[in-house]
PDB file of N, CA and C in Angstrom:
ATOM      1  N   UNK A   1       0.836  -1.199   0.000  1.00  0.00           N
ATOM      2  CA  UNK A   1       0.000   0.000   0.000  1.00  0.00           C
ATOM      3  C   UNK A   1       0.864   1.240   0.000  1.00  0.00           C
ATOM      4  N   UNK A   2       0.061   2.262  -0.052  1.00  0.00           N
ATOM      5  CA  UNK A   2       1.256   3.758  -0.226  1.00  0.00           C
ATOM      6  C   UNK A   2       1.966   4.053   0.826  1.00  0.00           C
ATOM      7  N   UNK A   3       2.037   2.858   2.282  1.00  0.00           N
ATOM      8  CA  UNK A   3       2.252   3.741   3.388  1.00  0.00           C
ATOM      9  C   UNK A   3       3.893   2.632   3.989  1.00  0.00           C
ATOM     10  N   UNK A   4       3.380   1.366   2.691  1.00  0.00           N
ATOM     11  CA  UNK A   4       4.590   0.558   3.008  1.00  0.00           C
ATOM     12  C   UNK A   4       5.612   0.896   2.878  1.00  0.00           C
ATOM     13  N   UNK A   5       6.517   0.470   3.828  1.00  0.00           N
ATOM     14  CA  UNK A   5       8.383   1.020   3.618  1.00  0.00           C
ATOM     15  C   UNK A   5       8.965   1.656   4.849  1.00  0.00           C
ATOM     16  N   UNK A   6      10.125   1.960   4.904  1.00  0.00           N
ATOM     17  CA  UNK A   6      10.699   2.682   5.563  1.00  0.00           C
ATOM     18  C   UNK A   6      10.894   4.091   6.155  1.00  0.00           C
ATOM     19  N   UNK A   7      10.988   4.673   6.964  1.00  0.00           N
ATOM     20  CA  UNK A   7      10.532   6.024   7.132  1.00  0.00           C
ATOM     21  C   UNK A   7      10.884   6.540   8.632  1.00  0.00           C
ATOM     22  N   UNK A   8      11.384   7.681   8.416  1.00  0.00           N
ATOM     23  CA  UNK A   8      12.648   8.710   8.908  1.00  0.00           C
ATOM     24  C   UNK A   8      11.319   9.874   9.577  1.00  0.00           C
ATOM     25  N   UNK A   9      10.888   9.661  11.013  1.00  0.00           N
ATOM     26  CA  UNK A   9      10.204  10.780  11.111  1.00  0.00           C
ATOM     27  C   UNK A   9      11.213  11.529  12.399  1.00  0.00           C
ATOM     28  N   UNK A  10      10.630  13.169  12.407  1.00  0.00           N
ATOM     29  CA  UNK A  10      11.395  13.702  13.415  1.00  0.00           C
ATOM     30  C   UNK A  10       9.771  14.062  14.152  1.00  0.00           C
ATOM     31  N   UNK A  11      10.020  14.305  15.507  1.00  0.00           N
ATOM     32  CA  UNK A  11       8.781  14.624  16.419  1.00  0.00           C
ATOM     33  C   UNK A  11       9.856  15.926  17.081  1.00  0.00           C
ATOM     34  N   UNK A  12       9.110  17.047  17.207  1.00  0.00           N
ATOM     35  CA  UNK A  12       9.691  18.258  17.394  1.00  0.00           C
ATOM     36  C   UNK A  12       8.849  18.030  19.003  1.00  0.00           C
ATOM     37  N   UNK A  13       9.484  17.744  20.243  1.00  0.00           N
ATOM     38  CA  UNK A  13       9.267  17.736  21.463  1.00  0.00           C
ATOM     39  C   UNK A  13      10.130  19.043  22.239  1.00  0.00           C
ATOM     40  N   UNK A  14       9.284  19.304  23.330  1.00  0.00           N
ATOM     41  CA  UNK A  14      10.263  20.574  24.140  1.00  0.00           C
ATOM     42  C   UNK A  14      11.711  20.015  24.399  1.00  0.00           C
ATOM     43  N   UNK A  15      11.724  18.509  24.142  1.00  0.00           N
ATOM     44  CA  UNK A  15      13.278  18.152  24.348  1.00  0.00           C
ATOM     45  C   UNK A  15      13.848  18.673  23.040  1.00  0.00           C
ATOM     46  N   UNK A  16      13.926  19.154  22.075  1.00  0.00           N
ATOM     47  CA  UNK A  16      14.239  19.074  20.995  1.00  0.00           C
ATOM     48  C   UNK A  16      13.747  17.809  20.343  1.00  0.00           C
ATOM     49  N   UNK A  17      14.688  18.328  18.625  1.00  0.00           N
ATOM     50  CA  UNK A  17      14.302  17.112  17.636  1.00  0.00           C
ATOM     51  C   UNK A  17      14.287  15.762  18.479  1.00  0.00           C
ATOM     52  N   UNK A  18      13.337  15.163  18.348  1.00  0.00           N
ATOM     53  CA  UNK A  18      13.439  13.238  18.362  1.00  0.00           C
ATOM     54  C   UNK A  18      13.301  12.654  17.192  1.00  0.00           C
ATOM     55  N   UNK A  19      14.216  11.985  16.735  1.00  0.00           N
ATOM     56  CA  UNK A  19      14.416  11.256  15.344  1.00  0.00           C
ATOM     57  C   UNK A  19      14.309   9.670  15.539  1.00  0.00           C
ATOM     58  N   UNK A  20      13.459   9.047  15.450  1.00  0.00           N
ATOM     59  CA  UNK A  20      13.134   7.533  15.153  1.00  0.00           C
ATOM     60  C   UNK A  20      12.765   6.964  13.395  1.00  0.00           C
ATOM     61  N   UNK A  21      12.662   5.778  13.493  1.00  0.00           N
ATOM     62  CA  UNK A  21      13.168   4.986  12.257  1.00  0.00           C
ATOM     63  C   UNK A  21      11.662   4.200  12.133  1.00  0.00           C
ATOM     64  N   UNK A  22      10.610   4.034  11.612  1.00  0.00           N
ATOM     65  CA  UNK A  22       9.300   3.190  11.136  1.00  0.00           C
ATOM     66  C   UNK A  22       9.384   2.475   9.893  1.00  0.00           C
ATOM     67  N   UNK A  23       9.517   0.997  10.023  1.00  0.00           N
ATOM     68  CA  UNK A  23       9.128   0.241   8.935  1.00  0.00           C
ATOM     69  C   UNK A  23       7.709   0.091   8.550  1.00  0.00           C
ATOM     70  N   UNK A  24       7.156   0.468   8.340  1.00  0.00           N
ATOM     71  CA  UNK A  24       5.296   0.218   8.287  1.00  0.00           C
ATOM     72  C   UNK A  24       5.230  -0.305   6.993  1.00  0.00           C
ATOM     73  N   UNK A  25       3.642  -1.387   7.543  1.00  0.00           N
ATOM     74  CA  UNK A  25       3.189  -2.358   6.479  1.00  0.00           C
ATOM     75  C   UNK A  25       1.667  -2.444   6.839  1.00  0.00           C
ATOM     76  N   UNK A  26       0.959  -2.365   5.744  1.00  0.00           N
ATOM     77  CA  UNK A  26      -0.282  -1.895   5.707  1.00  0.00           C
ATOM     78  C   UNK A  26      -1.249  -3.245   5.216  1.00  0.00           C
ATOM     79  N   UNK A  27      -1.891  -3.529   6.018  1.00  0.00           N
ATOM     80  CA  UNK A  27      -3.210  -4.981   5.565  1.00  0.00           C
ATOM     81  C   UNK A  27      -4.148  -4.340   5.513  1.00  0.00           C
ATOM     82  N   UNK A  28      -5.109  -4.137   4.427  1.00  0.00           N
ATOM     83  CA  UNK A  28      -6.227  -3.679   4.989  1.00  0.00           C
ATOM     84  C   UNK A  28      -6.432  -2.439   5.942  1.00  0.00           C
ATOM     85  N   UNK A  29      -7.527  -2.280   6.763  1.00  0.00           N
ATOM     86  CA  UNK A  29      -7.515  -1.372   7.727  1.00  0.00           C
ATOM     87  C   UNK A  29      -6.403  -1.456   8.735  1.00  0.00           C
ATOM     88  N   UNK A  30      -5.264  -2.734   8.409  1.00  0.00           N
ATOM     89  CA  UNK A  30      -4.147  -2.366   9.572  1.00  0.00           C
ATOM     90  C   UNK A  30      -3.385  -2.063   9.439  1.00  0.00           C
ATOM     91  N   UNK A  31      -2.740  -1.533  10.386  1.00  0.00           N
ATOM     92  CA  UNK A  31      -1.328  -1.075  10.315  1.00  0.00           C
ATOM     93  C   UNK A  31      -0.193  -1.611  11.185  1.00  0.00           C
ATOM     94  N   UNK A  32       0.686  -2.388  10.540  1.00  0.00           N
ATOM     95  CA  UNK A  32       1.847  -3.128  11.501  1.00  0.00           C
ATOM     96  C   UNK A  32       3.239  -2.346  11.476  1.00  0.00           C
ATOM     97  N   UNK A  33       4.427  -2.903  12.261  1.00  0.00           N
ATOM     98  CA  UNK A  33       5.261  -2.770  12.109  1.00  0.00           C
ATOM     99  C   UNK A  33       6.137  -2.314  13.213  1.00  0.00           C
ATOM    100  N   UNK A  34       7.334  -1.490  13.239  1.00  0.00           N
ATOM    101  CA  UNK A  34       8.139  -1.500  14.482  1.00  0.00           C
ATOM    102  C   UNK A  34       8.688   0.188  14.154  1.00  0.00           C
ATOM    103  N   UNK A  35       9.091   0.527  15.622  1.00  0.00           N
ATOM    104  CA  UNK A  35       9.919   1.555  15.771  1.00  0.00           C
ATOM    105  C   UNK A  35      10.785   1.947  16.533  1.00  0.00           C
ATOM    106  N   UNK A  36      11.579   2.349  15.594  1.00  0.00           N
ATOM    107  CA  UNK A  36      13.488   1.970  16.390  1.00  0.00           C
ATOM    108  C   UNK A  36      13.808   3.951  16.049  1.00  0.00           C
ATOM    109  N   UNK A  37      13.987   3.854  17.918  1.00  0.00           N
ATOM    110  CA  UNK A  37      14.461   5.075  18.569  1.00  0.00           C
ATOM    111  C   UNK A  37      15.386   4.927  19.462  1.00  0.00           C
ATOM    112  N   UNK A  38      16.137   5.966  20.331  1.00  0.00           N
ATOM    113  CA  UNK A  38      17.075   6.079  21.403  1.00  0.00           C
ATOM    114  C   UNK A  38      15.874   6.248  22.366  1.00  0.00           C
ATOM    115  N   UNK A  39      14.458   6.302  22.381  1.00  0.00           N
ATOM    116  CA  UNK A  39      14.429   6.336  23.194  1.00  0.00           C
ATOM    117  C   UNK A  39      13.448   5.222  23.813  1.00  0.00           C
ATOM    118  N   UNK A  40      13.590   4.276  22.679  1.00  0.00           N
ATOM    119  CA  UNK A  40      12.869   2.781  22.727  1.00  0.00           C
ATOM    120  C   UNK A  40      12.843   2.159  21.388  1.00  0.00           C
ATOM    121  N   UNK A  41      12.723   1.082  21.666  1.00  0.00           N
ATOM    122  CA  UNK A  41      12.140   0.377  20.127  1.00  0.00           C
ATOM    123  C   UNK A  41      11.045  -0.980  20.226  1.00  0.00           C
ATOM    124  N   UNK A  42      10.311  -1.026  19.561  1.00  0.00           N
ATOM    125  CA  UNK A  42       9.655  -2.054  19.547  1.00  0.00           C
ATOM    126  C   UNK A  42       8.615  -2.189  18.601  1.00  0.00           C
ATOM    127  N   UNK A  43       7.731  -2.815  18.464  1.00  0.00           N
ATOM    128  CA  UNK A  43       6.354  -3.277  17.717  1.00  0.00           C
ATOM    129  C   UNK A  43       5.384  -2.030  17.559  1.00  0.00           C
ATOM    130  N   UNK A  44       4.902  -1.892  16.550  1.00  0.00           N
ATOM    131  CA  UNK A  44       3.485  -0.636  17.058  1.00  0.00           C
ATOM    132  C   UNK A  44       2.696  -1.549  17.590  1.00  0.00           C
ATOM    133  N   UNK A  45       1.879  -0.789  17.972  1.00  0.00           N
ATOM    134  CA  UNK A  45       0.149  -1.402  18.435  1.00  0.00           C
ATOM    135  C   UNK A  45      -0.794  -0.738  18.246  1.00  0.00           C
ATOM    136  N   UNK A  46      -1.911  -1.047  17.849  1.00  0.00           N
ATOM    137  CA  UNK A  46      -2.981  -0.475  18.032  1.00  0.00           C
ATOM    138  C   UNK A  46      -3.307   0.272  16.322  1.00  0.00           C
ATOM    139  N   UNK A  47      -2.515  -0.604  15.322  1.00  0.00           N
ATOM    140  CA  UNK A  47      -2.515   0.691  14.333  1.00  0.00           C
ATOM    141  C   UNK A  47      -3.619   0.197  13.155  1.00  0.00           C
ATOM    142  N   UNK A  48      -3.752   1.392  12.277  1.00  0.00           N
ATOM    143  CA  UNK A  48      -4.842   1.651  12.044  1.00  0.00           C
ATOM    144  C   UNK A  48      -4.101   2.222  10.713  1.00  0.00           C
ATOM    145  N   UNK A  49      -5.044   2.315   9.355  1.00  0.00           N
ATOM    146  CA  UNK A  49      -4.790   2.698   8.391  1.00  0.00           C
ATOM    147  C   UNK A  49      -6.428   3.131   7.706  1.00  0.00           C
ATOM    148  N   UNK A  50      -6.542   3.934   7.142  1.00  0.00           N
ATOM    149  CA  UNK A  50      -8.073   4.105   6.077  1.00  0.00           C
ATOM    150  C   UNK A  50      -7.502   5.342   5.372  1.00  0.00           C
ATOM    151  N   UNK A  51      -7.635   5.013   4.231  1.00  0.00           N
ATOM    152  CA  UNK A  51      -6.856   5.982   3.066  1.00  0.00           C
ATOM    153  C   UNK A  51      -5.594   6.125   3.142  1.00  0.00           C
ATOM    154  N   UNK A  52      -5.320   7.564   3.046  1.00  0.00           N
ATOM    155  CA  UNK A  52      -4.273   8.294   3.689  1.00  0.00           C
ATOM    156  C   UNK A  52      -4.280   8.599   5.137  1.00  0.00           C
ATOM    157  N   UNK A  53      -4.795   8.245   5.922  1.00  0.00           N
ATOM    158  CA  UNK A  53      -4.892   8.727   7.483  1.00  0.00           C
ATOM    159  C   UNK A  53      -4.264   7.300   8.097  1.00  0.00           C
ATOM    160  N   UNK A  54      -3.490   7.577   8.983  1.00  0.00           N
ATOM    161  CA  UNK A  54      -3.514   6.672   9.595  1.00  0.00           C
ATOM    162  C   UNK A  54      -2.589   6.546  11.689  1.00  0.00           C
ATOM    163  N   UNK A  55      -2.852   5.463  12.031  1.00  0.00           N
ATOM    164  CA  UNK A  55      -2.537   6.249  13.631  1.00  0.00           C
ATOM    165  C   UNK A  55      -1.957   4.676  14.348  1.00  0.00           C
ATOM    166  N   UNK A  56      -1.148   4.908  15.081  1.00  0.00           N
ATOM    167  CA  UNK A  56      -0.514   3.538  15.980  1.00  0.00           C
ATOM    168  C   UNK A  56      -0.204   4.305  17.254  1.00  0.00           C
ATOM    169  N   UNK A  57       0.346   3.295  18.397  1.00  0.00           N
ATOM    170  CA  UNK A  57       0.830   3.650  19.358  1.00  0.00           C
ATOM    171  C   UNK A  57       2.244   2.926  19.369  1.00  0.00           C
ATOM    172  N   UNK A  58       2.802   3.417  20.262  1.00  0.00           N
ATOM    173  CA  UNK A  58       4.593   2.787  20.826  1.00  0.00           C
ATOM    174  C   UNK A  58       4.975   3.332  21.597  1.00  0.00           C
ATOM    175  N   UNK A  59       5.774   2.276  21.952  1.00  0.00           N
ATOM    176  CA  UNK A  59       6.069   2.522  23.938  1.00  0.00           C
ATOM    177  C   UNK A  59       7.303   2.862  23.523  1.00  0.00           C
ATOM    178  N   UNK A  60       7.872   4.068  24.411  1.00  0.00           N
ATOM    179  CA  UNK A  60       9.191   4.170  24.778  1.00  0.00           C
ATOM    180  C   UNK A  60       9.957   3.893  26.368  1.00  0.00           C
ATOM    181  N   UNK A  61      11.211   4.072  26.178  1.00  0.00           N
ATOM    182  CA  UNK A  61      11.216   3.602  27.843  1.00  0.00           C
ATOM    183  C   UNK A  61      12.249   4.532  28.304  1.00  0.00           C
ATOM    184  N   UNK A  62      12.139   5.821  27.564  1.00  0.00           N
ATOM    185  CA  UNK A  62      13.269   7.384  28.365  1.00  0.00           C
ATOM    186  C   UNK A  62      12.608   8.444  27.744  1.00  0.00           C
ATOM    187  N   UNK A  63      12.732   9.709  28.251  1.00  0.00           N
ATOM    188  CA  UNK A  63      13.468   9.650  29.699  1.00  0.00           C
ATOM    189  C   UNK A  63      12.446   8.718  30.884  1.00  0.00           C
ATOM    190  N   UNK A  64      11.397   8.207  30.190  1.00  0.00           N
ATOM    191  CA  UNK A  64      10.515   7.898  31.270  1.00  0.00           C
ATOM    192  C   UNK A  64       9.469   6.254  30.120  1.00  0.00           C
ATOM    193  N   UNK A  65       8.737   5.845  31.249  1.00  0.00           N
ATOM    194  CA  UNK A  65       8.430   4.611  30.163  1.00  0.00           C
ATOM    195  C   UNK A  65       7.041   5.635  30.091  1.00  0.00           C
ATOM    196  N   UNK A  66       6.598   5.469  28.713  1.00  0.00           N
ATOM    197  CA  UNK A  66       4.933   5.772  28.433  1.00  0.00           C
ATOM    198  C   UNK A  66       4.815   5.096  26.931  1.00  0.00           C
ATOM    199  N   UNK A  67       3.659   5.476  26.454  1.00  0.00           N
ATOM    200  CA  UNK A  67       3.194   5.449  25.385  1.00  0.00           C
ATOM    201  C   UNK A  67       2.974   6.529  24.303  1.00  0.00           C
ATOM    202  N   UNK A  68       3.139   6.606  23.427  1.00  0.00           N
ATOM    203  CA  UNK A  68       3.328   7.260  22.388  1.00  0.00           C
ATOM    204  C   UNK A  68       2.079   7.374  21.688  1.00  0.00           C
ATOM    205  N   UNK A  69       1.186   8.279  21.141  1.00  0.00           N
ATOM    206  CA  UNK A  69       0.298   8.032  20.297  1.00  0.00           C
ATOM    207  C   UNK A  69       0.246   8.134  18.563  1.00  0.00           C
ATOM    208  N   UNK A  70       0.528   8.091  17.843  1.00  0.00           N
ATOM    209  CA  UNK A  70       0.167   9.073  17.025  1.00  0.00           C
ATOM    210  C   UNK A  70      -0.624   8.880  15.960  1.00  0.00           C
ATOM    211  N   UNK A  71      -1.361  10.294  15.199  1.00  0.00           N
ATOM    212  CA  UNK A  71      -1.859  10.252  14.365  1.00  0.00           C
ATOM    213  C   UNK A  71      -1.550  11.188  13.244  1.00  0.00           C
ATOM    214  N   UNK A  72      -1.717  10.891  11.515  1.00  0.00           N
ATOM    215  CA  UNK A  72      -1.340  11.075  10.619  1.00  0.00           C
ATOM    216  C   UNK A  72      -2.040  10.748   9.416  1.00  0.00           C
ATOM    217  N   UNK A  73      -0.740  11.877   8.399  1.00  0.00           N
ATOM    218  CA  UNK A  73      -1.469  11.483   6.879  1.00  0.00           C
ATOM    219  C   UNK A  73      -0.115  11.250   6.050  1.00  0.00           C
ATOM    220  N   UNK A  74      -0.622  10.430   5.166  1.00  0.00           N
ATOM    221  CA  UNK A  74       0.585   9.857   4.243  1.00  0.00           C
ATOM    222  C   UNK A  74       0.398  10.788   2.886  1.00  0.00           C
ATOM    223  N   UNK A  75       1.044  11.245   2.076  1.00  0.00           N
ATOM    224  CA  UNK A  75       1.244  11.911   0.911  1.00  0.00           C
ATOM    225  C   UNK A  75       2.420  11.324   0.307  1.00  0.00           C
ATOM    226  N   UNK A  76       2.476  10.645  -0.568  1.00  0.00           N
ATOM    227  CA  UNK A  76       3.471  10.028  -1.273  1.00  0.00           C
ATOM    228  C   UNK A  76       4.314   9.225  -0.307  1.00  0.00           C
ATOM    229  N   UNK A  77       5.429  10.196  -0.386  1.00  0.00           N
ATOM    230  CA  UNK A  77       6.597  10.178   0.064  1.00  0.00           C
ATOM    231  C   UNK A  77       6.934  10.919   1.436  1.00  0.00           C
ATOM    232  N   UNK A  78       5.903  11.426   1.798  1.00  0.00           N
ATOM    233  CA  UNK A  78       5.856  12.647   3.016  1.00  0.00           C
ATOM    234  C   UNK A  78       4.694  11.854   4.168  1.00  0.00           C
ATOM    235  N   UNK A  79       4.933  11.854   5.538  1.00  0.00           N
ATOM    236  CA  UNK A  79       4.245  11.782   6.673  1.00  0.00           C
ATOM    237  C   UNK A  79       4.375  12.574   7.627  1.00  0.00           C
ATOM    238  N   UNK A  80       3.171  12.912   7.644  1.00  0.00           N
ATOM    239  CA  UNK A  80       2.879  14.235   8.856  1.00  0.00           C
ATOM    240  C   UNK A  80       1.955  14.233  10.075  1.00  0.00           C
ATOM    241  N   UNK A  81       2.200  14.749  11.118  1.00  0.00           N
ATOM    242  CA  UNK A  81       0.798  14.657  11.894  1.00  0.00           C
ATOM    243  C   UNK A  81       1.385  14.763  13.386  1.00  0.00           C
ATOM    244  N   UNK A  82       0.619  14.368  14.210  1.00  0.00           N
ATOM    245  CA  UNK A  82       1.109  14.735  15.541  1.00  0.00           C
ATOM    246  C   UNK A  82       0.966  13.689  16.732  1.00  0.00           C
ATOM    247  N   UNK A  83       1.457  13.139  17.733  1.00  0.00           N
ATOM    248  CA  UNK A  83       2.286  12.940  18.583  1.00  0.00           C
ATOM    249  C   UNK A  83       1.691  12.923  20.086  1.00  0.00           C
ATOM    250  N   UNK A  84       1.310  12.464  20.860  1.00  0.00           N
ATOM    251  CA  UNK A  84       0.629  12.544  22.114  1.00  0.00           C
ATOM    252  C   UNK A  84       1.608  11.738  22.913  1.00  0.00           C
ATOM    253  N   UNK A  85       2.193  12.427  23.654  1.00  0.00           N
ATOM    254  CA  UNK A  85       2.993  11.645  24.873  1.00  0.00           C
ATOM    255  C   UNK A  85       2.568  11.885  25.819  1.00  0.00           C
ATOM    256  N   UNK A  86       1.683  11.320  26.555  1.00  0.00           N
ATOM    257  CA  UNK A  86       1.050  11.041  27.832  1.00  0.00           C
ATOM    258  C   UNK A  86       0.235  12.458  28.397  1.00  0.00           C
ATOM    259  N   UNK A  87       0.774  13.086  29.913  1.00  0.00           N
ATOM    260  CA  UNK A  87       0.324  13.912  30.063  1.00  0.00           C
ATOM    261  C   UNK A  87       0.932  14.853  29.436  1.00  0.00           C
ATOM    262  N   UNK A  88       1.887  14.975  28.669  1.00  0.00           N
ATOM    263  CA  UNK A  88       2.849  16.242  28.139  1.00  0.00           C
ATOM    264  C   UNK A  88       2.435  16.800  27.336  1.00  0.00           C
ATOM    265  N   UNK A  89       1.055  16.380  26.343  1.00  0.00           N
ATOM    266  CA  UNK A  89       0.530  17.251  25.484  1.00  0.00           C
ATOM    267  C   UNK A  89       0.861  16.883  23.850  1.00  0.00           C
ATOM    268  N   UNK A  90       0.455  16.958  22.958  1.00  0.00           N
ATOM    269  CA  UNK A  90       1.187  16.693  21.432  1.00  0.00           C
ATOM    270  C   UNK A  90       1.994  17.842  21.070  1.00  0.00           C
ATOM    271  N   UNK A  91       2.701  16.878  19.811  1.00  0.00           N
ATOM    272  CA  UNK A  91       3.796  17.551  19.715  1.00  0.00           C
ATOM    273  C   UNK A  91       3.851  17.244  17.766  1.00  0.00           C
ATOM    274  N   UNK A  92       4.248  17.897  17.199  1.00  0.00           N
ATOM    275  CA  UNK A  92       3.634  17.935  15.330  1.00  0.00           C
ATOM    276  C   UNK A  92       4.893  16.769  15.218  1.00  0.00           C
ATOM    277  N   UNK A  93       4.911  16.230  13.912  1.00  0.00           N
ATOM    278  CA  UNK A  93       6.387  14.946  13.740  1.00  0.00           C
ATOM    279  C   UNK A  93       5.879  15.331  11.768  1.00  0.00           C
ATOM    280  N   UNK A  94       6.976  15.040  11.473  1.00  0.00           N
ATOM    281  CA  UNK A  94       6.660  15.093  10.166  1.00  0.00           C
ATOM    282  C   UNK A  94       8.101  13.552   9.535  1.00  0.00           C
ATOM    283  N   UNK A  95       8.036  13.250   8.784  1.00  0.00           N
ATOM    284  CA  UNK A  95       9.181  12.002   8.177  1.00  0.00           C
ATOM    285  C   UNK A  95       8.830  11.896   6.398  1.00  0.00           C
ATOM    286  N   UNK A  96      10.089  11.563   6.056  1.00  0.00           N
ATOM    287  CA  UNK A  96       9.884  10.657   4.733  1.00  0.00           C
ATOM    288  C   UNK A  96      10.366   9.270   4.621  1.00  0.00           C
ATOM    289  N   UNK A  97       9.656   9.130   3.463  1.00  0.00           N
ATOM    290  CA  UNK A  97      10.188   7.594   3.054  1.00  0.00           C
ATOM    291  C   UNK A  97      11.569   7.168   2.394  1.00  0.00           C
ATOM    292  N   UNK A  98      12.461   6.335   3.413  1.00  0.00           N
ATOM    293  CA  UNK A  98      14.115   6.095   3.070  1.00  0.00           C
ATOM    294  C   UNK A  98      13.980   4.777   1.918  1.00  0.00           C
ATOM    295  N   UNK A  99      12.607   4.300   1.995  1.00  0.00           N
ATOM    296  CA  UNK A  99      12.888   3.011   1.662  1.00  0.00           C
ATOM    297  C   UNK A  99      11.687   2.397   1.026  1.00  0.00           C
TER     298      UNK A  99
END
Protein backbone atom coordinates (compact mmCIF):
# COMPACT_ATOMS: atom_id res chain seq x y z
CA UNK A 1 0.00 0.00 0.00
CA UNK A 2 1.26 3.76 -0.23
CA UNK A 3 2.25 3.74 3.39
CA UNK A 4 4.59 0.56 3.01
CA UNK A 5 8.38 1.02 3.62
CA UNK A 6 10.70 2.68 5.56
CA UNK A 7 10.53 6.02 7.13
CA UNK A 8 12.65 8.71 8.91
CA UNK A 9 10.20 10.78 11.11
CA UNK A 10 11.40 13.70 13.42
CA UNK A 11 8.78 14.62 16.42
CA UNK A 12 9.69 18.26 17.39
CA UNK A 13 9.27 17.74 21.46
CA UNK A 14 10.26 20.57 24.14
CA UNK A 15 13.28 18.15 24.35
CA UNK A 16 14.24 19.07 21.00
CA UNK A 17 14.30 17.11 17.64
CA UNK A 18 13.44 13.24 18.36
CA UNK A 19 14.42 11.26 15.34
CA UNK A 20 13.13 7.53 15.15
CA UNK A 21 13.17 4.99 12.26
CA UNK A 22 9.30 3.19 11.14
CA UNK A 23 9.13 0.24 8.93
CA UNK A 24 5.30 0.22 8.29
CA UNK A 25 3.19 -2.36 6.48
CA UNK A 26 -0.28 -1.89 5.71
CA UNK A 27 -3.21 -4.98 5.56
CA UNK A 28 -6.23 -3.68 4.99
CA UNK A 29 -7.51 -1.37 7.73
CA UNK A 30 -4.15 -2.37 9.57
CA UNK A 31 -1.33 -1.08 10.32
CA UNK A 32 1.85 -3.13 11.50
CA UNK A 33 5.26 -2.77 12.11
CA UNK A 34 8.14 -1.50 14.48
CA UNK A 35 9.92 1.56 15.77
CA UNK A 36 13.49 1.97 16.39
CA UNK A 37 14.46 5.08 18.57
CA UNK A 38 17.07 6.08 21.40
CA UNK A 39 14.43 6.34 23.19
CA UNK A 40 12.87 2.78 22.73
CA UNK A 41 12.14 0.38 20.13
CA UNK A 42 9.65 -2.05 19.55
CA UNK A 43 6.35 -3.28 17.72
CA UNK A 44 3.49 -0.64 17.06
CA UNK A 45 0.15 -1.40 18.44
CA UNK A 46 -2.98 -0.47 18.03
CA UNK A 47 -2.52 0.69 14.33
CA UNK A 48 -4.84 1.65 12.04
CA UNK A 49 -4.79 2.70 8.39
CA UNK A 50 -8.07 4.10 6.08
CA UNK A 51 -6.86 5.98 3.07
CA UNK A 52 -4.27 8.29 3.69
CA UNK A 53 -4.89 8.73 7.48
CA UNK A 54 -3.51 6.67 9.60
CA UNK A 55 -2.54 6.25 13.63
CA UNK A 56 -0.51 3.54 15.98
CA UNK A 57 0.83 3.65 19.36
CA UNK A 58 4.59 2.79 20.83
CA UNK A 59 6.07 2.52 23.94
CA UNK A 60 9.19 4.17 24.78
CA UNK A 61 11.22 3.60 27.84
CA UNK A 62 13.27 7.38 28.36
CA UNK A 63 13.47 9.65 29.70
CA UNK A 64 10.51 7.90 31.27
CA UNK A 65 8.43 4.61 30.16
CA UNK A 66 4.93 5.77 28.43
CA UNK A 67 3.19 5.45 25.38
CA UNK A 68 3.33 7.26 22.39
CA UNK A 69 0.30 8.03 20.30
CA UNK A 70 0.17 9.07 17.02
CA UNK A 71 -1.86 10.25 14.36
CA UNK A 72 -1.34 11.07 10.62
CA UNK A 73 -1.47 11.48 6.88
CA UNK A 74 0.58 9.86 4.24
CA UNK A 75 1.24 11.91 0.91
CA UNK A 76 3.47 10.03 -1.27
CA UNK A 77 6.60 10.18 0.06
CA UNK A 78 5.86 12.65 3.02
CA UNK A 79 4.25 11.78 6.67
CA UNK A 80 2.88 14.24 8.86
CA UNK A 81 0.80 14.66 11.89
CA UNK A 82 1.11 14.73 15.54
CA UNK A 83 2.29 12.94 18.58
CA UNK A 84 0.63 12.54 22.11
CA UNK A 85 2.99 11.65 24.87
CA UNK A 86 1.05 11.04 27.83
CA UNK A 87 0.32 13.91 30.06
CA UNK A 88 2.85 16.24 28.14
CA UNK A 89 0.53 17.25 25.48
CA UNK A 90 1.19 16.69 21.43
CA UNK A 91 3.80 17.55 19.72
CA UNK A 92 3.63 17.93 15.33
CA UNK A 93 6.39 14.95 13.74
CA UNK A 94 6.66 15.09 10.17
CA UNK A 95 9.18 12.00 8.18
CA UNK A 96 9.88 10.66 4.73
CA UNK A 97 10.19 7.59 3.05
CA UNK A 98 14.12 6.09 3.07
CA UNK A 99 12.89 3.01 1.66
Amino acid sequence: MAVDGKWEIVINSPLGAQKATLDLAANGGTLTGSQQAAQGSGPLENGKIDGNALSWSAKITSPMPMTLDFTGTVDGDKLSGSVKAGSFGSFPFTGTRVA
